[in-house]
Protein backbone atom coordinates (compact mmCIF):
# COMPACT_ATOMS: atom_id res chain seq x y z
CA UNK A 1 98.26 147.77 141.86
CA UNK A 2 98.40 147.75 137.96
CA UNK A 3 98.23 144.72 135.91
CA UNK A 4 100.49 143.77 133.49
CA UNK A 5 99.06 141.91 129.54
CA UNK A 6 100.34 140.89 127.29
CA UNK A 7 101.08 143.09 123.92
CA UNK A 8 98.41 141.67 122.19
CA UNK A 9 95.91 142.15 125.04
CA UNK A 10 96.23 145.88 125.29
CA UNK A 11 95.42 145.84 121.35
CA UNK A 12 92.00 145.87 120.40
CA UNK A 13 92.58 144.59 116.94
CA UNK A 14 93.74 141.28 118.56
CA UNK A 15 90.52 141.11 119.92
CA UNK A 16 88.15 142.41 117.21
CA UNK A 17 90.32 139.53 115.34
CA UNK A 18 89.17 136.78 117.78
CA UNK A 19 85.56 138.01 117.77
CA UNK A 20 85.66 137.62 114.18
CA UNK A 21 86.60 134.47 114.38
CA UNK A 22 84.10 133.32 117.30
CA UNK A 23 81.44 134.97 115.07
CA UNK A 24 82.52 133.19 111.82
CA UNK A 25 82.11 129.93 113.92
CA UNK A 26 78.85 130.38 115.09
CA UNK A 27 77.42 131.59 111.65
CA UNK A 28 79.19 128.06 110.36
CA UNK A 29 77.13 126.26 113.01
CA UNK A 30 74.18 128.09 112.19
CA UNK A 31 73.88 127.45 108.62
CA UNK A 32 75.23 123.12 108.93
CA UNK A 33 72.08 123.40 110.88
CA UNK A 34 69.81 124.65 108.18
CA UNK A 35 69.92 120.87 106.86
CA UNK A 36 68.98 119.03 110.16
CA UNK A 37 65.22 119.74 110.06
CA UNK A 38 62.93 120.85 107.83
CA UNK A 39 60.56 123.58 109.98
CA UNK A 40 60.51 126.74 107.84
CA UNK A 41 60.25 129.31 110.68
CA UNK A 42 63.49 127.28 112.61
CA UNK A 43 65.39 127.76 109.19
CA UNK A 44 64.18 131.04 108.29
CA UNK A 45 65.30 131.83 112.51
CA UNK A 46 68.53 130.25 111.81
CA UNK A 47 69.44 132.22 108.56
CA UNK A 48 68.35 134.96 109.80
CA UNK A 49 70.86 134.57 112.90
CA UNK A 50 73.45 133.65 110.65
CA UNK A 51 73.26 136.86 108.24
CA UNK A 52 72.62 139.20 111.33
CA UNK A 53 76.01 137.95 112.89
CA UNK A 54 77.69 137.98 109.47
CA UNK A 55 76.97 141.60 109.48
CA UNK A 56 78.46 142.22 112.86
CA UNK A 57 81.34 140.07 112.26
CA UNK A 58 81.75 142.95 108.77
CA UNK A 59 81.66 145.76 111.39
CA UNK A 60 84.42 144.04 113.15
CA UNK A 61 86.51 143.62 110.16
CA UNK A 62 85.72 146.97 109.31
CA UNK A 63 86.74 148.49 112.42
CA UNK A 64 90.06 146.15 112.73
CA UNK A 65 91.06 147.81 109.12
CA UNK A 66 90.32 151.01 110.18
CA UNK A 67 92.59 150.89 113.50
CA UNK A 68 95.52 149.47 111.51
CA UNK A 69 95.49 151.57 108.53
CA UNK A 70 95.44 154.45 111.74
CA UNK A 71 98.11 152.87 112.84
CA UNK A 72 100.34 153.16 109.66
């Protein structure tokens, strides 16, 4: 029995888009934190979180590009 998606489910662009997104969010979180205490190994944690995600997040973007521009 096959299942039928929507479209957008079957494209992984869609979903490298919502990553993106999810990933933006938490690096947001991450860094309004950075102000709520003043322990230099929690902030120096938390930025560190926040740039290792941001890099991920490029990779997505990256790879999003790529597939469309593949596309075309």
């Amino acid at each position: 029995m096959k299942t039928s998606f929507p479209e957008s489910d079957l494209d992984p662009r869609h979903h490298a888009a919502n990553v993106q997104q999810m990933l933006g969010d938490v690096i947001e979180h991450l860094r309004s934190d950075l102000d709520k205490f003043e322990e230099p190994k929690a902030q120096a944690l938390f930025e560190t979180a926040a740039e290792v995600l941001g890099g991920l997040r490029t990779a997505f973007e990256h790879y999003e590009k790529s597939a469309e521009a593949a596309l075309h």
